[in-house]
Protein backbone atom coordinates (compact mmCIF):
# COMPACT_ATOMS: atom_id res chain seq x y z
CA UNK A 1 -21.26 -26.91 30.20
CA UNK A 2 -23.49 -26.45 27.39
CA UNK A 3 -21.99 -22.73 26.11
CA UNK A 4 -18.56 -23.68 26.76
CA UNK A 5 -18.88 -26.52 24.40
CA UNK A 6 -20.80 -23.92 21.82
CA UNK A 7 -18.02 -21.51 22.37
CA UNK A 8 -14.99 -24.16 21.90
CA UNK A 9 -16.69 -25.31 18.30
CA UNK A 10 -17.30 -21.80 17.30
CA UNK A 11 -13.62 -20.44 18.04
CA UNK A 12 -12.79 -24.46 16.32
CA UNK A 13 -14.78 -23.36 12.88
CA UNK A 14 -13.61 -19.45 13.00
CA UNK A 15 -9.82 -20.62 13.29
CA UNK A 16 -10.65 -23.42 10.54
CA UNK A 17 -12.48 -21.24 8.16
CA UNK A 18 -9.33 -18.80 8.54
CA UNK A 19 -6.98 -21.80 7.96
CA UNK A 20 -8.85 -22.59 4.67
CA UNK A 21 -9.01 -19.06 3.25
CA UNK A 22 -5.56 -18.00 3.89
CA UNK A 23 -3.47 -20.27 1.67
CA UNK A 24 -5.63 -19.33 -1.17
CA UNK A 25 -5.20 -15.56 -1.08
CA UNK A 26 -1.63 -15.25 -2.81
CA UNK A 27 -2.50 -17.55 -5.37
CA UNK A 28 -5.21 -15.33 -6.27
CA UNK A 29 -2.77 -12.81 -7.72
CA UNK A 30 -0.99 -15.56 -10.27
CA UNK A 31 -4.14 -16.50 -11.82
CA UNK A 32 -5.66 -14.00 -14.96
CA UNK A 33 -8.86 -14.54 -16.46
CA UNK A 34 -9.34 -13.28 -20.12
CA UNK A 35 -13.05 -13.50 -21.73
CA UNK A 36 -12.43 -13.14 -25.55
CA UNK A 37 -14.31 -14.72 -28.75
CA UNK A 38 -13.29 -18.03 -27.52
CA UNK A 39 -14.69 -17.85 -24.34
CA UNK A 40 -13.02 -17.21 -20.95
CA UNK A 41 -9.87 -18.27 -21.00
CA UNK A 42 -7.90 -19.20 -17.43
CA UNK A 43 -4.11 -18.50 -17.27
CA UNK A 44 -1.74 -19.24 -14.31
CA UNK A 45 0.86 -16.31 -14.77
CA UNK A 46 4.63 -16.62 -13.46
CA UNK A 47 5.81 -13.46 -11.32
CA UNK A 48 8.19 -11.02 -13.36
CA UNK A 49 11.22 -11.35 -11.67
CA UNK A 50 12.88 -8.36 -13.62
CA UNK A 51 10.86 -6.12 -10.76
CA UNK A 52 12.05 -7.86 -8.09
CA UNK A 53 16.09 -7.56 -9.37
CA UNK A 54 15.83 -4.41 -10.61
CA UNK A 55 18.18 -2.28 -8.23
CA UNK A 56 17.05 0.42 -6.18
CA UNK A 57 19.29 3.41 -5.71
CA UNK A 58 20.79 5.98 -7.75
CA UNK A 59 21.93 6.09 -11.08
CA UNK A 60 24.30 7.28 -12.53
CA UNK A 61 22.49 9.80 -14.53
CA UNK A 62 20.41 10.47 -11.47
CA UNK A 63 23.45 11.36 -9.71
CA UNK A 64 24.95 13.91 -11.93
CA UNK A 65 21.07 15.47 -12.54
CA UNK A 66 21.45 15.85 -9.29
CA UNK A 67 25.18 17.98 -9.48
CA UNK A 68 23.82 19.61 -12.02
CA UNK A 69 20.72 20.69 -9.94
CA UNK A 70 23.44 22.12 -7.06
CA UNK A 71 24.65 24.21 -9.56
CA UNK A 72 28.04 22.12 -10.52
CA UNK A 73 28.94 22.50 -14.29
CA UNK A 74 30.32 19.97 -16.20
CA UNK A 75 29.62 17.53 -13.54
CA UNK A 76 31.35 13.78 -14.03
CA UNK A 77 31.43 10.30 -12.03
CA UNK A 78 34.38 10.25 -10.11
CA UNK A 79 33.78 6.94 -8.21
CA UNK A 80 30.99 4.62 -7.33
CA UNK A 81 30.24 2.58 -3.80
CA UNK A 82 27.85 0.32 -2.60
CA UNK A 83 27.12 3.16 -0.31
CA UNK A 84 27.66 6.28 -2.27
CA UNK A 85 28.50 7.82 -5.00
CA UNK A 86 30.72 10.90 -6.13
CA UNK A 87 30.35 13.44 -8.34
CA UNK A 88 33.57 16.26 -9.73
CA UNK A 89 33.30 19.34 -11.63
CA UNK A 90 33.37 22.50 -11.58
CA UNK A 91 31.41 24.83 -8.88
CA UNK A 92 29.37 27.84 -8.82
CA UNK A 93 32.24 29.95 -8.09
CA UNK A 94 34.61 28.76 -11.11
CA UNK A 95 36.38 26.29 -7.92
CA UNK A 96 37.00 22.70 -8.67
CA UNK A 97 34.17 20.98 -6.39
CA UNK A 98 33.72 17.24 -5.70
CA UNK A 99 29.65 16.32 -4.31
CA UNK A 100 29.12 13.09 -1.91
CA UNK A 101 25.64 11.65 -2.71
CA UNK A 102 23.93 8.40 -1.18
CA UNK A 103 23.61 5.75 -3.58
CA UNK A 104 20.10 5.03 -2.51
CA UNK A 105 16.99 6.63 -3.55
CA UNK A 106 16.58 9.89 -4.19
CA UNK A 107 20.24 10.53 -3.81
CA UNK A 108 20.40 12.55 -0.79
CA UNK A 109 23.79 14.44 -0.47
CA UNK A 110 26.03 13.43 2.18
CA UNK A 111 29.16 15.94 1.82
């Protein structure tokens, strides 16, 4: 009776101690410390939300980089989609070519 007592209270201040130290680990990351001729110096710092809204896919200029790297001269936006993007000019053989990319990283070509 004894040890399962010992064993409930042990699991009780292991789940406890967790409880305790887990709402205090993201605030760790908002919090700077700066030690300076004033002495240290605590600052709570807001999160930039410019990384969080930046958008993550392909550019523009990424896209025709891209053309140009396929060997398309003169390469130009011709339209642009939440899912893709395409690229016209003109070929490696002098033809008038149009390049499908994925408007997501890296800009993968689909057509």
């Amino acid at each position: 009776m004894k040890n399962m007592v010992r064993k409930f209270l042990s699991t009780a201040l292991v789940v406890a101690s967790a409880l305790i130290v887990l709402p205090s680990a993201p605030l760790a990351q908002s919090l700077d410390l700066y030690i300076g001729r004033d002495g240290p110096n605590l600052e709570y710092r807001e999160q930039d939300r410019r990384y969080y809204d930046r958008r993550r896919g392909c550019s523009e200029r990424q896209a025709i980089r891209r053309a140009r790297g396929y060997g398309m001269r003169d390469p130009a936006i011709q339209s642009v989609t939440r899912r893709s993007i395409v690229v016209d000019g003109i070929g490696r053989r002098g033809e008038f070519t149009a390049l499908r990319l994925a408007n997501r990283e890296g800009c993968p070509r689909i057509g």
